[in-house]
ModelCIF file with pLDDT and N, C-alpha, C, O atoms, coordinates in Angstrom:
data_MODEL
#
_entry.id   MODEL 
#
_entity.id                         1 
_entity.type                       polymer 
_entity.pdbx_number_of_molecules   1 
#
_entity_poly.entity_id                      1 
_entity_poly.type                           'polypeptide(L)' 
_entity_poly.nstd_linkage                   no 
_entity_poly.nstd_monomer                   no 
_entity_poly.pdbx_seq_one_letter_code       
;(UNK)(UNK)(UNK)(UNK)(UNK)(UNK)(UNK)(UNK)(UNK)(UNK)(UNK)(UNK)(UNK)(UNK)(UNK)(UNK)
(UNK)(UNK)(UNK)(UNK)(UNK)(UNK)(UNK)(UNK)(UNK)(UNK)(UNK)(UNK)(UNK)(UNK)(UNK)(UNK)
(UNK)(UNK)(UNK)(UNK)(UNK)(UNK)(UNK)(UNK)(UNK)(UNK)(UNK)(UNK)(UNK)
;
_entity_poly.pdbx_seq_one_letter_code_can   XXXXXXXXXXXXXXXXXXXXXXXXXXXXXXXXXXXXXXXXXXXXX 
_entity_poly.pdbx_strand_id                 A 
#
loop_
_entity_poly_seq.entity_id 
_entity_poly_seq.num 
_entity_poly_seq.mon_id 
_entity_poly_seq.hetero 
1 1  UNK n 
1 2  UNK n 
1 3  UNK n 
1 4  UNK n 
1 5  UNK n 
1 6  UNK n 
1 7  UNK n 
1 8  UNK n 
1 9  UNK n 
1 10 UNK n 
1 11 UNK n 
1 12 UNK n 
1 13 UNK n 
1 14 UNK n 
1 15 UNK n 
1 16 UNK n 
1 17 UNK n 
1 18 UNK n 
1 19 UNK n 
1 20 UNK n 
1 21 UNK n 
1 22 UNK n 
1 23 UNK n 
1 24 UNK n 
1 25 UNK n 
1 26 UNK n 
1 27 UNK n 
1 28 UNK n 
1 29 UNK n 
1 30 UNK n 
1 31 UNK n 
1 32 UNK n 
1 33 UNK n 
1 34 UNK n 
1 35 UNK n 
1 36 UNK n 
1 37 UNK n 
1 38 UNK n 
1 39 UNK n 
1 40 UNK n 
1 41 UNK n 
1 42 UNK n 
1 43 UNK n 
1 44 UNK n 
1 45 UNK n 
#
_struct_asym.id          A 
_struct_asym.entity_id   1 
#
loop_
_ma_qa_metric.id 
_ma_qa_metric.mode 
_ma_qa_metric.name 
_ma_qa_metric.software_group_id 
_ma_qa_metric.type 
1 global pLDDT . pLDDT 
2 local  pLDDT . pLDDT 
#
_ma_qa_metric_global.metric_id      1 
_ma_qa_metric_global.metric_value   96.60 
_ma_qa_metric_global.model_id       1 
_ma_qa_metric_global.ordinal_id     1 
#
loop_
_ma_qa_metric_local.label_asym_id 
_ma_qa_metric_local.label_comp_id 
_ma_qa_metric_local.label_seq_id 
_ma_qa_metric_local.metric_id 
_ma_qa_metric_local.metric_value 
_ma_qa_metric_local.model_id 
_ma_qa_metric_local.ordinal_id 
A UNK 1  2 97.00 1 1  
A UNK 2  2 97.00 1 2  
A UNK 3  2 96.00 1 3  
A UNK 4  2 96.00 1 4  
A UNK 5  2 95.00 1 5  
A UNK 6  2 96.00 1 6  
A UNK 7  2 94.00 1 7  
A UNK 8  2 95.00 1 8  
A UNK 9  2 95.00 1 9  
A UNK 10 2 96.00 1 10 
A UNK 11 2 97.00 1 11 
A UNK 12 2 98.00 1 12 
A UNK 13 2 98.00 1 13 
A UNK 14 2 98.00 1 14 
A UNK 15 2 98.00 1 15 
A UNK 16 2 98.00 1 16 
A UNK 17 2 98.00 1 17 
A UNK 18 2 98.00 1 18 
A UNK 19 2 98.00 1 19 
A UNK 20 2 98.00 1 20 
A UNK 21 2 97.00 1 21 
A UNK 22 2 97.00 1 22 
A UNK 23 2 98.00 1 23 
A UNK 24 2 98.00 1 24 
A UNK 25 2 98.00 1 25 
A UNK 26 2 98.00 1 26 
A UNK 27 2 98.00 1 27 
A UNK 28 2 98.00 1 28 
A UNK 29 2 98.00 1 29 
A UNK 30 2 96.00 1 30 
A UNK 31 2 96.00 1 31 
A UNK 32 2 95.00 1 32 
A UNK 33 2 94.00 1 33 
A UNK 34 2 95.00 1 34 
A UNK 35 2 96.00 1 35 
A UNK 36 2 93.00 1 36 
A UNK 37 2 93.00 1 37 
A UNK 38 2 96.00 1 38 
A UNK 39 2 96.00 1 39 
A UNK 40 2 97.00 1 40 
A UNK 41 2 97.00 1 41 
A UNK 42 2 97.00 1 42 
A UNK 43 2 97.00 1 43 
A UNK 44 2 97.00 1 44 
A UNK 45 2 96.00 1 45 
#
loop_
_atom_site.group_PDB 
_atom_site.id 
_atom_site.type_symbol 
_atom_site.label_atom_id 
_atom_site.label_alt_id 
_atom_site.label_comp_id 
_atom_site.label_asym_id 
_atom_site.label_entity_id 
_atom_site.label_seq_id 
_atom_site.pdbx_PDB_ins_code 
_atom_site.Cartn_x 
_atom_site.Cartn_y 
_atom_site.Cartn_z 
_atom_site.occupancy 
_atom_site.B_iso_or_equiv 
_atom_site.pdbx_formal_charge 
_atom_site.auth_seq_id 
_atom_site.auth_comp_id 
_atom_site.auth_asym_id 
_atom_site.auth_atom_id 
_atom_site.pdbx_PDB_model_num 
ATOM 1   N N  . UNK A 1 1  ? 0.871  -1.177  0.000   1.00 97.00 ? 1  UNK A N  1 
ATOM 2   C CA . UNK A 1 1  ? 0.000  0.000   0.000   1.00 97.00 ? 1  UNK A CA 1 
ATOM 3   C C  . UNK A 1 1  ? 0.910  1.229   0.000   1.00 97.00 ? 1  UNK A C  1 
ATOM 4   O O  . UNK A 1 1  ? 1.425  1.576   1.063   1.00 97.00 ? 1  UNK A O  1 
ATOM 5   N N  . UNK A 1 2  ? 1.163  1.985   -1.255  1.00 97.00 ? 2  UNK A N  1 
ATOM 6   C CA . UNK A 1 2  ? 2.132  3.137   -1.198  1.00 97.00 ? 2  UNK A CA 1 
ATOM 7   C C  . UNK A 1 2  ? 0.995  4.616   -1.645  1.00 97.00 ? 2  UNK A C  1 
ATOM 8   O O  . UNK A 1 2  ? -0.016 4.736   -2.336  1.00 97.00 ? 2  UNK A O  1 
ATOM 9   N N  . UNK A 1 3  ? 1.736  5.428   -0.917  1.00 96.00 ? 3  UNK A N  1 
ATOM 10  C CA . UNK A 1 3  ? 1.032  6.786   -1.134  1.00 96.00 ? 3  UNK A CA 1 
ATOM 11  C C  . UNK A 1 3  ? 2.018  7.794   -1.653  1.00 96.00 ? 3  UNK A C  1 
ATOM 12  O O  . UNK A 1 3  ? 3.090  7.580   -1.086  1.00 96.00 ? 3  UNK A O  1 
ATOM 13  N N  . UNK A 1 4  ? 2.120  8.871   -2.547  1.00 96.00 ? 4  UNK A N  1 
ATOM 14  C CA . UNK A 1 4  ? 2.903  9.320   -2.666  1.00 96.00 ? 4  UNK A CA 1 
ATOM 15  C C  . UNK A 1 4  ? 2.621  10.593  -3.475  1.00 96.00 ? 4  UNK A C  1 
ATOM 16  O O  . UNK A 1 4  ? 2.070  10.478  -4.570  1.00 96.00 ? 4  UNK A O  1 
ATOM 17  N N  . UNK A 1 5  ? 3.054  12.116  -2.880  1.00 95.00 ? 5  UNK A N  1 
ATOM 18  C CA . UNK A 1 5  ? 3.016  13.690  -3.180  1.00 95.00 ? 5  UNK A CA 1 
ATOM 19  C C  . UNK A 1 5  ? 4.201  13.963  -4.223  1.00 95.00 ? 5  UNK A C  1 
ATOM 20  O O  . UNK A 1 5  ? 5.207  14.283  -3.591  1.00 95.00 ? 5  UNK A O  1 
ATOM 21  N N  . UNK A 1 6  ? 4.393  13.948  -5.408  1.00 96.00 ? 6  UNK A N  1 
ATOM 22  C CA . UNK A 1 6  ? 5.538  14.627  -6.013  1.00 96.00 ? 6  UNK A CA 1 
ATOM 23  C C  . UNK A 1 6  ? 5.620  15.763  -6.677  1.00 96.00 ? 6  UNK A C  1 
ATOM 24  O O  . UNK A 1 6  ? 5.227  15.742  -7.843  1.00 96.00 ? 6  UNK A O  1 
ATOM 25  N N  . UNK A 1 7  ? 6.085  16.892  -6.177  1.00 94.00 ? 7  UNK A N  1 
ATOM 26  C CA . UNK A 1 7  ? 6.118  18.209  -6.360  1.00 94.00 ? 7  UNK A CA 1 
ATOM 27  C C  . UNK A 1 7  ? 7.455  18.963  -7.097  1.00 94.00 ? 7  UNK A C  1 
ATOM 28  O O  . UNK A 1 7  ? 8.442  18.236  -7.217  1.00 94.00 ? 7  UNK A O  1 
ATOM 29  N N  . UNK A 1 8  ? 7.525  19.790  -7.394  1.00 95.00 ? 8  UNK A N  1 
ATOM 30  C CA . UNK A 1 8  ? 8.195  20.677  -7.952  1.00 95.00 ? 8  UNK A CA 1 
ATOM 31  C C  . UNK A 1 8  ? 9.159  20.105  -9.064  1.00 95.00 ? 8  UNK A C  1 
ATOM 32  O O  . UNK A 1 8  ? 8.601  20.142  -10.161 1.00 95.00 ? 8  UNK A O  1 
ATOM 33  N N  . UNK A 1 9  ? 10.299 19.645  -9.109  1.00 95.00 ? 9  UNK A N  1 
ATOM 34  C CA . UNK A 1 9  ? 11.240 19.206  -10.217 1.00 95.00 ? 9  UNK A CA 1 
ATOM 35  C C  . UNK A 1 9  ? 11.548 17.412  -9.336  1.00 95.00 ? 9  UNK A C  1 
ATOM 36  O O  . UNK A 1 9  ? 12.472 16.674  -9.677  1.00 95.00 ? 9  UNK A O  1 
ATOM 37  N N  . UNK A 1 10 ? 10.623 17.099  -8.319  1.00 96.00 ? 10 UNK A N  1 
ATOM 38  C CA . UNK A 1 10 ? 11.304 15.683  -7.990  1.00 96.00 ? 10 UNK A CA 1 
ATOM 39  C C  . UNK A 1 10 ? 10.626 14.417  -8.744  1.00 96.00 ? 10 UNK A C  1 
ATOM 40  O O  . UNK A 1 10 ? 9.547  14.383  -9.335  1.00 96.00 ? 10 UNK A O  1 
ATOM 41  N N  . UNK A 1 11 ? 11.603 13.360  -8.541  1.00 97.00 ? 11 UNK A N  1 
ATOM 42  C CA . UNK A 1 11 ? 11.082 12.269  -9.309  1.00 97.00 ? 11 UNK A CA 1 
ATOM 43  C C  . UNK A 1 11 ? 10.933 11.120  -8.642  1.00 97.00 ? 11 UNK A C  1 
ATOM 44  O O  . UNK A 1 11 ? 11.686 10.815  -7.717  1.00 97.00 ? 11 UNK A O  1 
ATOM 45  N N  . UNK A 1 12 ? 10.009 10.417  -9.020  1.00 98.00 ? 12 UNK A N  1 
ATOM 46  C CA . UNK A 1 12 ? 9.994  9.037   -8.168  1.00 98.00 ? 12 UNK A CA 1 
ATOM 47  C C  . UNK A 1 12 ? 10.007 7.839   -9.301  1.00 98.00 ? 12 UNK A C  1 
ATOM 48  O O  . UNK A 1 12 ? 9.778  7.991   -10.501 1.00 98.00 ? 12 UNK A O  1 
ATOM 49  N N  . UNK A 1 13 ? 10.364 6.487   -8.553  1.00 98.00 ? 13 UNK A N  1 
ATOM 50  C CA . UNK A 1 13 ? 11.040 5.438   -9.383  1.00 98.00 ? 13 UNK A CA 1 
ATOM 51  C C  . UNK A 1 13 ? 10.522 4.490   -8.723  1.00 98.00 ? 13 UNK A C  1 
ATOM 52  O O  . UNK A 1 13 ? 10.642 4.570   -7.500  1.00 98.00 ? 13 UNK A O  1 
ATOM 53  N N  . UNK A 1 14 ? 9.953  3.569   -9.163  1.00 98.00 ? 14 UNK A N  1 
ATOM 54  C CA . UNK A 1 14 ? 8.914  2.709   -8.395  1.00 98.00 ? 14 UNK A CA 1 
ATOM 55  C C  . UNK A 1 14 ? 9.280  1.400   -8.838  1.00 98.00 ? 14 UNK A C  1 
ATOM 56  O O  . UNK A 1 14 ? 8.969  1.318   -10.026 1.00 98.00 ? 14 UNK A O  1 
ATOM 57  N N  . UNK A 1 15 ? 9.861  0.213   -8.380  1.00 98.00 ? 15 UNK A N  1 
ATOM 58  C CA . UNK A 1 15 ? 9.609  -1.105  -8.889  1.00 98.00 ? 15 UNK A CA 1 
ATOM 59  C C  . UNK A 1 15 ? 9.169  -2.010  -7.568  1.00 98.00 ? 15 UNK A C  1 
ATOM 60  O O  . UNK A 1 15 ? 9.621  -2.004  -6.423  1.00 98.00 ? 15 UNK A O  1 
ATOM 61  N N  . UNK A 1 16 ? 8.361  -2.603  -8.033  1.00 98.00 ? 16 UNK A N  1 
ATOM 62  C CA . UNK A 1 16 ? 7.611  -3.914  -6.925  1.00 98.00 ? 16 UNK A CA 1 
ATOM 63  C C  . UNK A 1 16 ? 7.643  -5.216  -7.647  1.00 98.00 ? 16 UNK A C  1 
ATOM 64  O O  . UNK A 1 16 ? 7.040  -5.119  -8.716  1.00 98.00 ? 16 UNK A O  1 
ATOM 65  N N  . UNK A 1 17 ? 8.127  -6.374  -7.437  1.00 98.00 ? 17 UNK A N  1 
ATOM 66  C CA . UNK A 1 17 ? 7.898  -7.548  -8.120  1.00 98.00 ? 17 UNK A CA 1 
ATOM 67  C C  . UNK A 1 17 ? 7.358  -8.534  -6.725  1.00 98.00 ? 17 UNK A C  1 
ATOM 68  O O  . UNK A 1 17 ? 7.743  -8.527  -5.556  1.00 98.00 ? 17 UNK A O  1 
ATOM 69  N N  . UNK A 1 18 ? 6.413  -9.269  -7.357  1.00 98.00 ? 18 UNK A N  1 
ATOM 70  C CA . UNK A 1 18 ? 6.181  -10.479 -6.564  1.00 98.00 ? 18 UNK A CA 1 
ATOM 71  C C  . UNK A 1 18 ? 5.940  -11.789 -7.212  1.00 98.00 ? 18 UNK A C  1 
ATOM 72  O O  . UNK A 1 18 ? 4.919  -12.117 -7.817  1.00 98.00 ? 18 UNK A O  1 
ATOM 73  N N  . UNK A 1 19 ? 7.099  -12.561 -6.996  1.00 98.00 ? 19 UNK A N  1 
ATOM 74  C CA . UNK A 1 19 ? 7.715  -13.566 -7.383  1.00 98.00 ? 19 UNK A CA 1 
ATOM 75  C C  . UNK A 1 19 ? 6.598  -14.793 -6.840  1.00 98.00 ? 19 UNK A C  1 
ATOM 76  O O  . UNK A 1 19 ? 6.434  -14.840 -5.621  1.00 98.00 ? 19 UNK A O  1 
ATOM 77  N N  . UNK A 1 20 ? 5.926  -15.657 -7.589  1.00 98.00 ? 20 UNK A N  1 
ATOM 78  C CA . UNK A 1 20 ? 4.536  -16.113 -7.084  1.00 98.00 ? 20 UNK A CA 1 
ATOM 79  C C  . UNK A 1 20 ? 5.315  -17.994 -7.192  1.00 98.00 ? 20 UNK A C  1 
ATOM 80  O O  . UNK A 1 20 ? 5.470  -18.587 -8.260  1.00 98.00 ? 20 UNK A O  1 
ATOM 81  N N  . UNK A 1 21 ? 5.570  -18.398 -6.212  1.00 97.00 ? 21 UNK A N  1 
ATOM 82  C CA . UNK A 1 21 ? 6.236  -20.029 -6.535  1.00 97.00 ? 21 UNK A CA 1 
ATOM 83  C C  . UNK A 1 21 ? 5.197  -21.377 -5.946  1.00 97.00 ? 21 UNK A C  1 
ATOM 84  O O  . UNK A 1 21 ? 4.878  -22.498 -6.343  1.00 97.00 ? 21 UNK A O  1 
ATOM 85  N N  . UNK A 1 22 ? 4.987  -20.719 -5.069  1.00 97.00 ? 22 UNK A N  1 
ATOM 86  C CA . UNK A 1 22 ? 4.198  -21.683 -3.902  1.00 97.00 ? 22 UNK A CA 1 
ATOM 87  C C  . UNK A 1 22 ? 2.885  -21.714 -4.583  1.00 97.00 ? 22 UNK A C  1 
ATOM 88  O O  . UNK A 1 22 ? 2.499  -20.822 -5.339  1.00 97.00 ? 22 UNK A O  1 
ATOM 89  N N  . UNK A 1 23 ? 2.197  -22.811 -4.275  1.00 98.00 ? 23 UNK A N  1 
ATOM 90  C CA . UNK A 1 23 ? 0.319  -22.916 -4.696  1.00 98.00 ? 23 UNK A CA 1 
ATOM 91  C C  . UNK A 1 23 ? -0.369 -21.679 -3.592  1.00 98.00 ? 23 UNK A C  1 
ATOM 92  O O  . UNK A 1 23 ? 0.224  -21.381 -2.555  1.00 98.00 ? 23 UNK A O  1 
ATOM 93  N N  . UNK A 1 24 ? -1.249 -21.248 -3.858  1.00 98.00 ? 24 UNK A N  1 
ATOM 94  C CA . UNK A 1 24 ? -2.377 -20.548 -3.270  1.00 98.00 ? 24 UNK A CA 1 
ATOM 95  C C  . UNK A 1 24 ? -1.689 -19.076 -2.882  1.00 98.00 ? 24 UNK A C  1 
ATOM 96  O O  . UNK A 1 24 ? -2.285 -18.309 -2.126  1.00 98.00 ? 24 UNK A O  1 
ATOM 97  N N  . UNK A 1 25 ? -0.620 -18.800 -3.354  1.00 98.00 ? 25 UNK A N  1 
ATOM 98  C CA . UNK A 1 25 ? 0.085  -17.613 -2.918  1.00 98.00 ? 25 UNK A CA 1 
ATOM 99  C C  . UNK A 1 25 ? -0.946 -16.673 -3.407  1.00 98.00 ? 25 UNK A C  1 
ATOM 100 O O  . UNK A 1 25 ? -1.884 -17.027 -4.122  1.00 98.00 ? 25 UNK A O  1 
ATOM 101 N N  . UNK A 1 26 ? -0.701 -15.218 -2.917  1.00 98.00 ? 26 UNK A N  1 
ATOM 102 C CA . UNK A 1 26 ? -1.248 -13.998 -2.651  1.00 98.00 ? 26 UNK A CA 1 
ATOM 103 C C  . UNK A 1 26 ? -0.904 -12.462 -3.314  1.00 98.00 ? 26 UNK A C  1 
ATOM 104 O O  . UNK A 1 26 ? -1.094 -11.709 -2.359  1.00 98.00 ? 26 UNK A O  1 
ATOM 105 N N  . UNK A 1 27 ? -0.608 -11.867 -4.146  1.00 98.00 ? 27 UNK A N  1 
ATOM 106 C CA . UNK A 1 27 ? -0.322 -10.667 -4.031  1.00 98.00 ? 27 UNK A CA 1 
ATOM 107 C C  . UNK A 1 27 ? -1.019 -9.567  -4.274  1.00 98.00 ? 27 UNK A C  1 
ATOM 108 O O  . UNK A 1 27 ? -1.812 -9.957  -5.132  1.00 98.00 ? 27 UNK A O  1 
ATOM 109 N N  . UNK A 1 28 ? -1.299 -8.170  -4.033  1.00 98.00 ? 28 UNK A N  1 
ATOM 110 C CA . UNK A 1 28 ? -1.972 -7.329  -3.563  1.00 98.00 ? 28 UNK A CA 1 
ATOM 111 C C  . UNK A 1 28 ? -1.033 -5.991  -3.716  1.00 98.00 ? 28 UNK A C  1 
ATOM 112 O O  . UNK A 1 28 ? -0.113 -5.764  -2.931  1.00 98.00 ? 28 UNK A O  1 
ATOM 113 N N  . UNK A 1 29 ? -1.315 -5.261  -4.646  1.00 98.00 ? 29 UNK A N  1 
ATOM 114 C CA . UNK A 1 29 ? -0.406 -3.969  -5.088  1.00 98.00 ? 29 UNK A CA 1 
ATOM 115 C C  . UNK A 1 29 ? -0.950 -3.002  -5.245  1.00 98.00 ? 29 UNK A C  1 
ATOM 116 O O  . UNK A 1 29 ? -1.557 -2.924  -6.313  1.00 98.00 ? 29 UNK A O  1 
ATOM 117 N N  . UNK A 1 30 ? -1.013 -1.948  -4.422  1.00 96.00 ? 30 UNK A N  1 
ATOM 118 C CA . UNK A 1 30 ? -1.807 -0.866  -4.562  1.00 96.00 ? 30 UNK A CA 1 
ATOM 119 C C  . UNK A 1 30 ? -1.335 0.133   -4.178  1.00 96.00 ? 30 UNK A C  1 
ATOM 120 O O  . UNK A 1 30 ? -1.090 0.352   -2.992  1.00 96.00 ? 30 UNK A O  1 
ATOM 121 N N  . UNK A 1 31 ? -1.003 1.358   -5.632  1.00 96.00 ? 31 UNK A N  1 
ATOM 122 C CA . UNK A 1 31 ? -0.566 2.649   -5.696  1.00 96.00 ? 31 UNK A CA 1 
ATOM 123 C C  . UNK A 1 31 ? -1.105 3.824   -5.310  1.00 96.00 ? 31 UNK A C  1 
ATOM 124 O O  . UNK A 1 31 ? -2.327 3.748   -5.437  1.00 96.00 ? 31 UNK A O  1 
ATOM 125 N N  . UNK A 1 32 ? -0.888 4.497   -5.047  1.00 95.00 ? 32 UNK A N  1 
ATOM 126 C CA . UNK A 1 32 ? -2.065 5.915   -5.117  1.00 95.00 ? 32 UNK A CA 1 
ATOM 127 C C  . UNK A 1 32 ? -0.683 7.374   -5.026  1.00 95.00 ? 32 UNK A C  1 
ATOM 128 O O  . UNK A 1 32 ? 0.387  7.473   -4.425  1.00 95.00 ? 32 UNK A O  1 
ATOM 129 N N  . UNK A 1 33 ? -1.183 7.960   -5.633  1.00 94.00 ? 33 UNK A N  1 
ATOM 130 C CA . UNK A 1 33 ? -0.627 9.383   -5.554  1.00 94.00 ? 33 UNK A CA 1 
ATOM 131 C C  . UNK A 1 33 ? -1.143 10.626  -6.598  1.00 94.00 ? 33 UNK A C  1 
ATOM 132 O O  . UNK A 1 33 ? -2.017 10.652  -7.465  1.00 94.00 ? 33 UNK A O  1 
ATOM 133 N N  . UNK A 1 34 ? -0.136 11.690  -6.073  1.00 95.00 ? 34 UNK A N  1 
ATOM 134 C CA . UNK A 1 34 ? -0.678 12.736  -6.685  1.00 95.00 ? 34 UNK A CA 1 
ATOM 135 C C  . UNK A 1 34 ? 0.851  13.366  -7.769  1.00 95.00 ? 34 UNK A C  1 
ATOM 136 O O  . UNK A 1 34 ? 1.876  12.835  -7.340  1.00 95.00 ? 34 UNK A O  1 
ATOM 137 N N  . UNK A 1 35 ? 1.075  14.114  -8.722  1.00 96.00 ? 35 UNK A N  1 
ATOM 138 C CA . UNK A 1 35 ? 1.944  14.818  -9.124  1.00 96.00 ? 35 UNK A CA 1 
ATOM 139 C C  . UNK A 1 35 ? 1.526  15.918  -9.482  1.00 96.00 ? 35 UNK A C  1 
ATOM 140 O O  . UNK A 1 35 ? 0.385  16.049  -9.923  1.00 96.00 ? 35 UNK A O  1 
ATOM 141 N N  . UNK A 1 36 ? 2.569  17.149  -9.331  1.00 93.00 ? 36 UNK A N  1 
ATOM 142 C CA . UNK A 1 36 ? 2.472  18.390  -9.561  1.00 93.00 ? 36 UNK A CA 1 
ATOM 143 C C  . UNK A 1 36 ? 3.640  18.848  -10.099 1.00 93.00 ? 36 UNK A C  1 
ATOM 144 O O  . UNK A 1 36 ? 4.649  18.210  -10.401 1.00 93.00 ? 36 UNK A O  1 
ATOM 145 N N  . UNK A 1 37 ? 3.304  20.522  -10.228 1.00 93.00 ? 37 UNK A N  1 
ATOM 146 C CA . UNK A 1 37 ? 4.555  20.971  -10.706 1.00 93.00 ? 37 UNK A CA 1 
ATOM 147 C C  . UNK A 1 37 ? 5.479  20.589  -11.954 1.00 93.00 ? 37 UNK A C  1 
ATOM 148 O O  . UNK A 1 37 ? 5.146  20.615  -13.138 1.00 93.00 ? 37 UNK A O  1 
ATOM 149 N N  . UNK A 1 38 ? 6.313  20.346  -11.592 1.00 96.00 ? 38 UNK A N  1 
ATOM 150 C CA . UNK A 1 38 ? 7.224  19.057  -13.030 1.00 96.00 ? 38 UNK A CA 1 
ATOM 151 C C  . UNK A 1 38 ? 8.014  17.994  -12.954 1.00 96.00 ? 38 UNK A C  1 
ATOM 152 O O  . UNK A 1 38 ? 9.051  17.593  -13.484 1.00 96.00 ? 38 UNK A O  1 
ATOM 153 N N  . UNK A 1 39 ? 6.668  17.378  -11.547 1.00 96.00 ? 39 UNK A N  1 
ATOM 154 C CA . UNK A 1 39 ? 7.608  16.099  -10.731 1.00 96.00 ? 39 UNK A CA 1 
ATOM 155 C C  . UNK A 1 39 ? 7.405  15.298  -12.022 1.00 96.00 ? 39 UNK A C  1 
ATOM 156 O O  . UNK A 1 39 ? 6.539  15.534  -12.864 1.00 96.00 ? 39 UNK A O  1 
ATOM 157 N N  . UNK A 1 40 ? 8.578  14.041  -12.077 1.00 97.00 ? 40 UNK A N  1 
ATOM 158 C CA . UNK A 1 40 ? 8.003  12.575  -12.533 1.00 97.00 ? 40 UNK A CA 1 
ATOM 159 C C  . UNK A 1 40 ? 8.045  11.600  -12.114 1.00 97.00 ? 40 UNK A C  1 
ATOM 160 O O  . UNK A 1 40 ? 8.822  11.330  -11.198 1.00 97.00 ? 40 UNK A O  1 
ATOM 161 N N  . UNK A 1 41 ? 7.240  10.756  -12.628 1.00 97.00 ? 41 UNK A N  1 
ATOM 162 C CA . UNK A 1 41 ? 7.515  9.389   -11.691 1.00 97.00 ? 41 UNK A CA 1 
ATOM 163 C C  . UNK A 1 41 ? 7.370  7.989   -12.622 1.00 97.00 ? 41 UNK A C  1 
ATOM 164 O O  . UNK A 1 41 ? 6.801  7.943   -13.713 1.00 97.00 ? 41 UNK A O  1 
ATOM 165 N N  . UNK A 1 42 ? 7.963  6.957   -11.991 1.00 97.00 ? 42 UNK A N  1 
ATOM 166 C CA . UNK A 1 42 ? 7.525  5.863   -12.885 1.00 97.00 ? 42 UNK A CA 1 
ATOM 167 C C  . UNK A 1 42 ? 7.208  4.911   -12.054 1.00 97.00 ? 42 UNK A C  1 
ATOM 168 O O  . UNK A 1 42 ? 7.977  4.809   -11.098 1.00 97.00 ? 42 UNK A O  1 
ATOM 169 N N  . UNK A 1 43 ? 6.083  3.968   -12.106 1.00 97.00 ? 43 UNK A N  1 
ATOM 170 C CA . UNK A 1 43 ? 5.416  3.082   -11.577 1.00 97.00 ? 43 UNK A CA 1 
ATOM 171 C C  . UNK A 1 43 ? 5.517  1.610   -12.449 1.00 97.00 ? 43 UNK A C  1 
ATOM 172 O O  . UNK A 1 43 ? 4.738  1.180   -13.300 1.00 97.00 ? 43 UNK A O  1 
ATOM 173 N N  . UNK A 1 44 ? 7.027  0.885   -11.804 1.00 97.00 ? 44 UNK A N  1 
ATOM 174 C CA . UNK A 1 44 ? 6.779  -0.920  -12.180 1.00 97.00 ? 44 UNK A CA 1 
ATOM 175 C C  . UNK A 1 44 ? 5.603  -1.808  -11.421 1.00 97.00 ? 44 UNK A C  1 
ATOM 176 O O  . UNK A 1 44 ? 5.620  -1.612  -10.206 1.00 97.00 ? 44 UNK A O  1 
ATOM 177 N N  . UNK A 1 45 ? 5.024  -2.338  -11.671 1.00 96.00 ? 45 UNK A N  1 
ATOM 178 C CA . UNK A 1 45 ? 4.300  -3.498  -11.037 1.00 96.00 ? 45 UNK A CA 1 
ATOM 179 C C  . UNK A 1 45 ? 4.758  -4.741  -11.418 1.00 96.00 ? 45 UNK A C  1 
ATOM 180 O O  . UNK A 1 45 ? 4.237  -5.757  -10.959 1.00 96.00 ? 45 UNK A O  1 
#
């Protein structure tokens, strides 16, 4: 569960992997944010 404000000239860089091996495994990825200004960002899933 990530939250995230990026403002003025900053940047954000995002990678999440979930490596799934086992039976009945689980994963659950959830982004949220805002950008402004002349932030950037990049979002891996």
């Amino acid at each position: 569960d990530t939250g995230y404000l990026v403002d003025k000239d900053g940047t954000l860089d995002i990678n999440y992997v979930a490596r799934h091996r086992g039976k009945l495994t689980d994963s659950k990825i959830g982004v949220s944010g805002v950008l402004r200004d002349r932030a950037e960002k990049t979002f891996r899933g």
